[in-house]
PDB file of N, CA and C in Angstrom:
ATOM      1  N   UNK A   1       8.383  -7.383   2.557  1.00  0.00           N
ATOM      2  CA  UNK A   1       9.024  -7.408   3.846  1.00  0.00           C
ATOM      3  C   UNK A   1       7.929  -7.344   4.910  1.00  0.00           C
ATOM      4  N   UNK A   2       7.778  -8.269   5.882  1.00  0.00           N
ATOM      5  CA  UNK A   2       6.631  -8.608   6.804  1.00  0.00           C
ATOM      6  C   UNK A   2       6.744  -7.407   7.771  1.00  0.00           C
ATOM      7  N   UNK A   3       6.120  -6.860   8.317  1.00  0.00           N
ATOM      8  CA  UNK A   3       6.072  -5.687   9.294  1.00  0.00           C
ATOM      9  C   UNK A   3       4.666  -5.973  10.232  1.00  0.00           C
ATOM     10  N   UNK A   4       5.035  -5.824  11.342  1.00  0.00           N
ATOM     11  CA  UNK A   4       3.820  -5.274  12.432  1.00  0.00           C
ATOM     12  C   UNK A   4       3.720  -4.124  13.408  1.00  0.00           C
ATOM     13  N   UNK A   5       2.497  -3.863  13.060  1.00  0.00           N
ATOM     14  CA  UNK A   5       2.266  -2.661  13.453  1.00  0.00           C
ATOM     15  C   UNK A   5       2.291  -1.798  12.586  1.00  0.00           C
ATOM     16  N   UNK A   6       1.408  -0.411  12.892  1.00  0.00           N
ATOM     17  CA  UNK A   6       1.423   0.659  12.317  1.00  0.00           C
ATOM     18  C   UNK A   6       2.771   1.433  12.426  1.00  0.00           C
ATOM     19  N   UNK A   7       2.952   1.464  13.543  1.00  0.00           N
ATOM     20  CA  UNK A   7       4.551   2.655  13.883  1.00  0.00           C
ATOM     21  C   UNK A   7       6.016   1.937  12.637  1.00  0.00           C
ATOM     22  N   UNK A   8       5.947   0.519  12.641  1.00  0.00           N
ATOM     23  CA  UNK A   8       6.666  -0.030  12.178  1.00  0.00           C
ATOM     24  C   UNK A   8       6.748  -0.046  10.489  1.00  0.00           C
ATOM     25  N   UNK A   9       5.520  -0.166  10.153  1.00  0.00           N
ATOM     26  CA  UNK A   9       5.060   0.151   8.566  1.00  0.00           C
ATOM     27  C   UNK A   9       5.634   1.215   8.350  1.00  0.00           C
ATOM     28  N   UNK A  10       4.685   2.201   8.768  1.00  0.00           N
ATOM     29  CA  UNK A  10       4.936   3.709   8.334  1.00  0.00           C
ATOM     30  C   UNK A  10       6.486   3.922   8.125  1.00  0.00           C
ATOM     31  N   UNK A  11       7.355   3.739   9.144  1.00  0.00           N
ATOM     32  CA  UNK A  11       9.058   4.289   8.985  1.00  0.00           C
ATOM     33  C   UNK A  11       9.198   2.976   7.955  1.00  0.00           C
ATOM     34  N   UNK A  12       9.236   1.665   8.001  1.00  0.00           N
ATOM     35  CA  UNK A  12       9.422   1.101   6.754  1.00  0.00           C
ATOM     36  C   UNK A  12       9.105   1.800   5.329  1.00  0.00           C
ATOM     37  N   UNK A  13       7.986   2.107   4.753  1.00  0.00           N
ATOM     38  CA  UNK A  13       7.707   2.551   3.620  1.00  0.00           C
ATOM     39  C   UNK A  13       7.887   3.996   3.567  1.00  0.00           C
ATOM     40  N   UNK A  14       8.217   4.812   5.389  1.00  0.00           N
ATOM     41  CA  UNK A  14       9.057   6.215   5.274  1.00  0.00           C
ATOM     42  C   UNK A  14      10.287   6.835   4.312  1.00  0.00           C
ATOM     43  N   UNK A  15      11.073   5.090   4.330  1.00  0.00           N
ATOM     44  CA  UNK A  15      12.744   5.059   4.184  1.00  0.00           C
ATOM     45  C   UNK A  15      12.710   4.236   2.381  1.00  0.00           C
ATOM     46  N   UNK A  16      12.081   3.978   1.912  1.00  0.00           N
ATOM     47  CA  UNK A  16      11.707   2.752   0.914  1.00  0.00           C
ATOM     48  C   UNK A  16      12.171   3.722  -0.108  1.00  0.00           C
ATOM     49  N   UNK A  17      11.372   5.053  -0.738  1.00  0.00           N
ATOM     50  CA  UNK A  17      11.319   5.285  -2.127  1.00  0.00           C
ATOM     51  C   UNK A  17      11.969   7.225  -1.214  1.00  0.00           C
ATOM     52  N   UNK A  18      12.607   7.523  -2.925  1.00  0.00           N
ATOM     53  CA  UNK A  18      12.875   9.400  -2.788  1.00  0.00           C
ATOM     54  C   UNK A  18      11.469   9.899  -3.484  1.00  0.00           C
ATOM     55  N   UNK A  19      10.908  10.540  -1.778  1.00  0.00           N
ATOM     56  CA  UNK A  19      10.318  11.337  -1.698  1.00  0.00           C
ATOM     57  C   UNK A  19       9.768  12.515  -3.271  1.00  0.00           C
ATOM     58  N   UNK A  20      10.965  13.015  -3.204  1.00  0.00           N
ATOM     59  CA  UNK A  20      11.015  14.190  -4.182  1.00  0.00           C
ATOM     60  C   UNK A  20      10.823  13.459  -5.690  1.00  0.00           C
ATOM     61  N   UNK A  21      11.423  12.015  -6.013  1.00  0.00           N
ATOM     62  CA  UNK A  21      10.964  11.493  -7.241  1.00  0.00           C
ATOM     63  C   UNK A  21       9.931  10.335  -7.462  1.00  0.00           C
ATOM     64  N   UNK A  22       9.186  10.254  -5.993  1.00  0.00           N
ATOM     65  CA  UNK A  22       7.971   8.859  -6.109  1.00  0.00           C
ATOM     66  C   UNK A  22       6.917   9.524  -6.101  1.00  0.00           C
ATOM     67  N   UNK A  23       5.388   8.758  -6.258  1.00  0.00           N
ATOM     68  CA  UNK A  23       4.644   9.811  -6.003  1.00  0.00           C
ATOM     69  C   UNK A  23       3.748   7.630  -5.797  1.00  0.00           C
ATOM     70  N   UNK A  24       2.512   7.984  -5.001  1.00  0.00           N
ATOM     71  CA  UNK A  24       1.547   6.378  -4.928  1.00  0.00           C
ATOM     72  C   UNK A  24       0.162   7.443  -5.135  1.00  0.00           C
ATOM     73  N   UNK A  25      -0.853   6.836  -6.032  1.00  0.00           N
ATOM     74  CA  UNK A  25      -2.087   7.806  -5.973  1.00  0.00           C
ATOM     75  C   UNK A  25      -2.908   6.801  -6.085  1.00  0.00           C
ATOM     76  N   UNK A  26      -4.185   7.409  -4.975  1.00  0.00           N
ATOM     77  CA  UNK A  26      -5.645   6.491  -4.979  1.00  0.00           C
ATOM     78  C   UNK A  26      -6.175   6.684  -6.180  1.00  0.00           C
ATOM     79  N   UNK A  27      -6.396   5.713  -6.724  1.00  0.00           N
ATOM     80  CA  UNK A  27      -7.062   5.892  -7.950  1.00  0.00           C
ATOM     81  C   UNK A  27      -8.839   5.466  -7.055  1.00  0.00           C
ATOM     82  N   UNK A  28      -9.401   4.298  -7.044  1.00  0.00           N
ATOM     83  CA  UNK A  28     -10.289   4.451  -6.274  1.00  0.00           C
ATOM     84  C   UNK A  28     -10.646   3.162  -5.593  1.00  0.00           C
ATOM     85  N   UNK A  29     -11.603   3.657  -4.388  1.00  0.00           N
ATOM     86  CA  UNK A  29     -11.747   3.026  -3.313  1.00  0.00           C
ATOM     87  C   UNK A  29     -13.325   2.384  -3.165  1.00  0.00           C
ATOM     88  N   UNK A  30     -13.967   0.640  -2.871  1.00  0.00           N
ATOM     89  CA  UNK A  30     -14.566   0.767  -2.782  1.00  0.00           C
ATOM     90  C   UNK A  30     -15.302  -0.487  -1.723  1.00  0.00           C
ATOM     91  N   UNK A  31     -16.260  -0.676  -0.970  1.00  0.00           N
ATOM     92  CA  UNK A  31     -16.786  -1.369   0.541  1.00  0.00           C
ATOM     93  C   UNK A  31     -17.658  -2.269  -0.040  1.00  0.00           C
ATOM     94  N   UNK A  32     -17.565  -3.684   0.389  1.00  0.00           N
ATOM     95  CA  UNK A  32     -18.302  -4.055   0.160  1.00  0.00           C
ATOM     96  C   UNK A  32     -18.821  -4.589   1.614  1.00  0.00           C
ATOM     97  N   UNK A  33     -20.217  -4.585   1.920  1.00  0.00           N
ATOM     98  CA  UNK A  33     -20.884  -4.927   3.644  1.00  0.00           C
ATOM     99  C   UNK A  33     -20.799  -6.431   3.534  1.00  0.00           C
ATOM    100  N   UNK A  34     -21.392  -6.625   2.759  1.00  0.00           N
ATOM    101  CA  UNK A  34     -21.477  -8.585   2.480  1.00  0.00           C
ATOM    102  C   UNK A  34     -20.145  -9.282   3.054  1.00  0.00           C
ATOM    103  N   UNK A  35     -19.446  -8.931   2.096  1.00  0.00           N
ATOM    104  CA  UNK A  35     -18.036  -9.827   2.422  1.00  0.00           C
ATOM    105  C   UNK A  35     -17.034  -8.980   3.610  1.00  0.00           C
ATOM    106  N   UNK A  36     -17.197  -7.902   3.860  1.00  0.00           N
ATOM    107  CA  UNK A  36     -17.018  -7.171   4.971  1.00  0.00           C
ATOM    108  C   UNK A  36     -15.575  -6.727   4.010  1.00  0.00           C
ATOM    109  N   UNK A  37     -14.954  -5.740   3.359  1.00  0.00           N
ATOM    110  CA  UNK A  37     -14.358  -5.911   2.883  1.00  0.00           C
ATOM    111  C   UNK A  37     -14.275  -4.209   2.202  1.00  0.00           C
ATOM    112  N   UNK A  38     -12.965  -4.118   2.086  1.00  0.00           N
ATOM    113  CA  UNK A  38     -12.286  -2.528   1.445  1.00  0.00           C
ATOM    114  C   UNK A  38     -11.618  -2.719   0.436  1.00  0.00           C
ATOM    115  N   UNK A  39     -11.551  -2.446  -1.270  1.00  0.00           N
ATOM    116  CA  UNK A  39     -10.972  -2.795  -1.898  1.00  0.00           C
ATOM    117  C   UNK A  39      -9.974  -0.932  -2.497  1.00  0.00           C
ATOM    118  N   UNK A  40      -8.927  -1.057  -2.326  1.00  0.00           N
ATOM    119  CA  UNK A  40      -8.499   0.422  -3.053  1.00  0.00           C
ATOM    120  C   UNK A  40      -7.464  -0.265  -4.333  1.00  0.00           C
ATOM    121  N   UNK A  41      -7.681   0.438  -5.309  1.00  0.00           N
ATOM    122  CA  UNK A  41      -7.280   0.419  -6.394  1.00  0.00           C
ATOM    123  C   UNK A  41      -5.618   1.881  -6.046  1.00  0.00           C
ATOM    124  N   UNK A  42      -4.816   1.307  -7.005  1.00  0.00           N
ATOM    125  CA  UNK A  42      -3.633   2.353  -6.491  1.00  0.00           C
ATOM    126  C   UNK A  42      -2.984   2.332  -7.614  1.00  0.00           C
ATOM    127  N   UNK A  43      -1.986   3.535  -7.730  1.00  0.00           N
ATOM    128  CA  UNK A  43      -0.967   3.728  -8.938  1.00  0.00           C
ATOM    129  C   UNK A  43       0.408   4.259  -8.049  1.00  0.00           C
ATOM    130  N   UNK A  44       1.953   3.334  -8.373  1.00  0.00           N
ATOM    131  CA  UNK A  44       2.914   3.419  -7.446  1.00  0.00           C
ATOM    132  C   UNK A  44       4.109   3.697  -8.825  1.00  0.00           C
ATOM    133  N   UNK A  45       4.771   4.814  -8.525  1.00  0.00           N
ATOM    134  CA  UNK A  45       6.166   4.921  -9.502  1.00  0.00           C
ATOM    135  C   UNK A  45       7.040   5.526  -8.523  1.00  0.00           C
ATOM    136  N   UNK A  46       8.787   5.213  -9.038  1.00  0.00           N
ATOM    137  CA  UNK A  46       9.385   6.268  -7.559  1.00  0.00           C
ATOM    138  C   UNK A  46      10.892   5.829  -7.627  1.00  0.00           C
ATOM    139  N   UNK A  47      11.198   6.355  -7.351  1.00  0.00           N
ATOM    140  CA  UNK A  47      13.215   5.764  -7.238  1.00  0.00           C
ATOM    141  C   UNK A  47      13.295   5.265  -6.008  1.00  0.00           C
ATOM    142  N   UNK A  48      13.884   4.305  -5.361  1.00  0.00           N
ATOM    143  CA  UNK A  48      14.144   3.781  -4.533  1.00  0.00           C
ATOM    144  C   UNK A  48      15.633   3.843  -3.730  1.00  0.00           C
ATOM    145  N   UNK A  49      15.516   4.170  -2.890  1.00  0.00           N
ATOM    146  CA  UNK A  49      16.451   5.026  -2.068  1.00  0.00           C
ATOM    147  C   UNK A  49      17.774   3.638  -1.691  1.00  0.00           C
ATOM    148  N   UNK A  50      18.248   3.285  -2.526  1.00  0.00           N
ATOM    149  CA  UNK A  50      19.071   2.272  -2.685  1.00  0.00           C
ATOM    150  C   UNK A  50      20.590   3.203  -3.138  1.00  0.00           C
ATOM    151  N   UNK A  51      21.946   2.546  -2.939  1.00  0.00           N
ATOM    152  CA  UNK A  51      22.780   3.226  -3.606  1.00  0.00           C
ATOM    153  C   UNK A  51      22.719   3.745  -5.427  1.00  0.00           C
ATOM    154  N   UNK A  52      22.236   2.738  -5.590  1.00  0.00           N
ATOM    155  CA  UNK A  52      22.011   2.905  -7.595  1.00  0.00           C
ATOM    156  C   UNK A  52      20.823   3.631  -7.479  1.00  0.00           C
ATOM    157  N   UNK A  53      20.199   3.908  -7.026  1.00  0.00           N
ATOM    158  CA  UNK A  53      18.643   4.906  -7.273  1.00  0.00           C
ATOM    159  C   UNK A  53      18.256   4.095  -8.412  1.00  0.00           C
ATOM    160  N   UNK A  54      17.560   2.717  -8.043  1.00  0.00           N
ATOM    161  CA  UNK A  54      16.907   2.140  -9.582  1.00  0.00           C
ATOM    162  C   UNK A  54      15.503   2.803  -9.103  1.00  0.00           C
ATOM    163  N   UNK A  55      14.737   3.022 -10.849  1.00  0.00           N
ATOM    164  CA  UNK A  55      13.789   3.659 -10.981  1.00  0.00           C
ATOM    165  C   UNK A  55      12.266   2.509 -10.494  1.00  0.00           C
ATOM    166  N   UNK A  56      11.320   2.433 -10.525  1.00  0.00           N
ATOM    167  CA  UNK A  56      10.351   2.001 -11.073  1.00  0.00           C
ATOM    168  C   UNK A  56       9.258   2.652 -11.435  1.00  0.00           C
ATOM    169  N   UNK A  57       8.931   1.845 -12.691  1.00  0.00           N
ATOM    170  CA  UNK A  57       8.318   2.499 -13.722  1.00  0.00           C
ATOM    171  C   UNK A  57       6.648   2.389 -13.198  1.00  0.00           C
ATOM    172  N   UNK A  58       5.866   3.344 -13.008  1.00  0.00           N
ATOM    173  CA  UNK A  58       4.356   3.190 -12.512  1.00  0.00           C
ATOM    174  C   UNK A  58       3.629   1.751 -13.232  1.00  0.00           C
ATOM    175  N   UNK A  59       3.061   1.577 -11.852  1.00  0.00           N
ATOM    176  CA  UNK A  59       2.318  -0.074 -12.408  1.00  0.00           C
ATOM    177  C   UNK A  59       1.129   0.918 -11.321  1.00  0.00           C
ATOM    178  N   UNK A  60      -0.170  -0.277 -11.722  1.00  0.00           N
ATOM    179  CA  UNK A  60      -1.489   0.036 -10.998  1.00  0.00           C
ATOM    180  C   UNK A  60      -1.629  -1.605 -10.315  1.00  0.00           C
ATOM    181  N   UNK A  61      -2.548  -1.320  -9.286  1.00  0.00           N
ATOM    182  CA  UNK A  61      -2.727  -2.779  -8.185  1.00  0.00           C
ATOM    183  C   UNK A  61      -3.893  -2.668  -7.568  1.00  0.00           C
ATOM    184  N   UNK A  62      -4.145  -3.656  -6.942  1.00  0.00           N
ATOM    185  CA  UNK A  62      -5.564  -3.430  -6.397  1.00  0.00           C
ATOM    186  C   UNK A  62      -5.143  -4.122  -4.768  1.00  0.00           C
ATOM    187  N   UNK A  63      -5.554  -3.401  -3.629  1.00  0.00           N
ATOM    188  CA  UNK A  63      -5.497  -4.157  -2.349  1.00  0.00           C
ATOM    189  C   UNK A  63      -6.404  -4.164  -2.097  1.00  0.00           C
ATOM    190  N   UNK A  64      -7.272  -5.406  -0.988  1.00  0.00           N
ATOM    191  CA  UNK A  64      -8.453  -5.791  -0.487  1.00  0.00           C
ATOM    192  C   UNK A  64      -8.414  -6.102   1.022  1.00  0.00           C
ATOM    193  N   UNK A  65      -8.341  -5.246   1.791  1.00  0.00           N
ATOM    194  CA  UNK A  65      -8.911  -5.417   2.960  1.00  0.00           C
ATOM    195  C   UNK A  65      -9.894  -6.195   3.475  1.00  0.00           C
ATOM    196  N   UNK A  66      -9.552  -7.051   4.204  1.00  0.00           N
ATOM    197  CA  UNK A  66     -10.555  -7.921   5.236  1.00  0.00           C
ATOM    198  C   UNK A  66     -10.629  -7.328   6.453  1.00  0.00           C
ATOM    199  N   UNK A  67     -11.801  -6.939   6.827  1.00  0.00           N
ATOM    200  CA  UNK A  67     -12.400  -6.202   8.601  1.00  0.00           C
ATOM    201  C   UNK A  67     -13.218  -7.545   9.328  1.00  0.00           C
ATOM    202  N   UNK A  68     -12.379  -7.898  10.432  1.00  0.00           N
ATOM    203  CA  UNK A  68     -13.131  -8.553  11.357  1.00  0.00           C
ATOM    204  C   UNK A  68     -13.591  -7.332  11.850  1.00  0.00           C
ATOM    205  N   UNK A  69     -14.153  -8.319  12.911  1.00  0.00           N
ATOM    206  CA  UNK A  69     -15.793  -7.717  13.916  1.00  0.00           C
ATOM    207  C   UNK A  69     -15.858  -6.911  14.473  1.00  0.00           C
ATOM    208  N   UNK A  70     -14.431  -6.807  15.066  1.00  0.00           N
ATOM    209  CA  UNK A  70     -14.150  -5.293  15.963  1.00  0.00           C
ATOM    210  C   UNK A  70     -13.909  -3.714  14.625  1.00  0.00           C
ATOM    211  N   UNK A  71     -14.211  -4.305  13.219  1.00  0.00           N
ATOM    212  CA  UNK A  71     -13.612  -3.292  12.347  1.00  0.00           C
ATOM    213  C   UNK A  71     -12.099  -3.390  12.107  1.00  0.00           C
ATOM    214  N   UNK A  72     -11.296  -3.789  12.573  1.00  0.00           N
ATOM    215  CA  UNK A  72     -10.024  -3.510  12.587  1.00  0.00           C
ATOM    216  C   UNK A  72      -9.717  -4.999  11.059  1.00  0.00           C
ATOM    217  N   UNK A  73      -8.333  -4.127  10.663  1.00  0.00           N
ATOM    218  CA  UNK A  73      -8.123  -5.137   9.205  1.00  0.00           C
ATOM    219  C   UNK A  73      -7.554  -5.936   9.782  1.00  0.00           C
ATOM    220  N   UNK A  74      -7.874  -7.691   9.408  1.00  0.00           N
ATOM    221  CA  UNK A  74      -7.143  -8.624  10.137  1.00  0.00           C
ATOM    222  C   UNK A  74      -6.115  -9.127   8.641  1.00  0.00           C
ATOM    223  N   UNK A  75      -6.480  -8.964   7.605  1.00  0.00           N
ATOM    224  CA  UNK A  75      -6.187  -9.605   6.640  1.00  0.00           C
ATOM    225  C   UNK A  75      -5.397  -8.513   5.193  1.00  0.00           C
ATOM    226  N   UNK A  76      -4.646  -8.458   4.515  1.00  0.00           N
ATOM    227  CA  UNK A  76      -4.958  -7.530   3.522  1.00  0.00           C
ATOM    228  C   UNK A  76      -3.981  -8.264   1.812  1.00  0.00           C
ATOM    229  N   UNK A  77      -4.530  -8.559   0.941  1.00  0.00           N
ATOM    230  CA  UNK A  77      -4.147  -9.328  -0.230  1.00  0.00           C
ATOM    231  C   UNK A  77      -3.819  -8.251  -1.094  1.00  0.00           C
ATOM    232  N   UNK A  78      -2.933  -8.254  -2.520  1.00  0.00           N
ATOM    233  CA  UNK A  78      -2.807  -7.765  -3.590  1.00  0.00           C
ATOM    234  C   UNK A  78      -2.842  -8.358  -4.405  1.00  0.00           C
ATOM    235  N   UNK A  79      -3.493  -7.189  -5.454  1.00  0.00           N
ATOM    236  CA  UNK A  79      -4.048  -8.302  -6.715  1.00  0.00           C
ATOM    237  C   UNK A  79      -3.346  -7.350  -8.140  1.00  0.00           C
TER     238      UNK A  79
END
């Protein structure tokens, strides 16, 4: 689901999963200067705050941040 902005994300993925049965953990994080670039590795499991409470079962992912010039992420992929 496309979102902009920070204020807008955050209450999006606020309302997404139950709290009390999800949990997302950094597994790890790492910069590369060359390609200008943030890669975090992640682990996501959690019930989803839907009428049926379907589960999902923990998967691991990798996101990669792209930083233009000012620093700020212009770009961000999953792998």
């Amino acid at each position: 689901m496309p979102v902009t902005g920070l204020r807008k994300y955050l209450s999006a993925a606020a309302h997404l999963f139950d709290h009390s049965k999800s949990a997302a953990t950094l597994l790890s994080f790492a910069t590369d200067d060359l390609e200008n670039t943030i890669t975090a590795t992640w682990a996501l499991e959690g019930v989803l705050m839907l009428p049926w409470r379907p589960r999902i079962p923990r998967y691991t992912r990798q996101t990669r941040y792209h930083l233009g010039g000012d620093g700020l992420v212009f770009h961000h992929g999953e792998h």
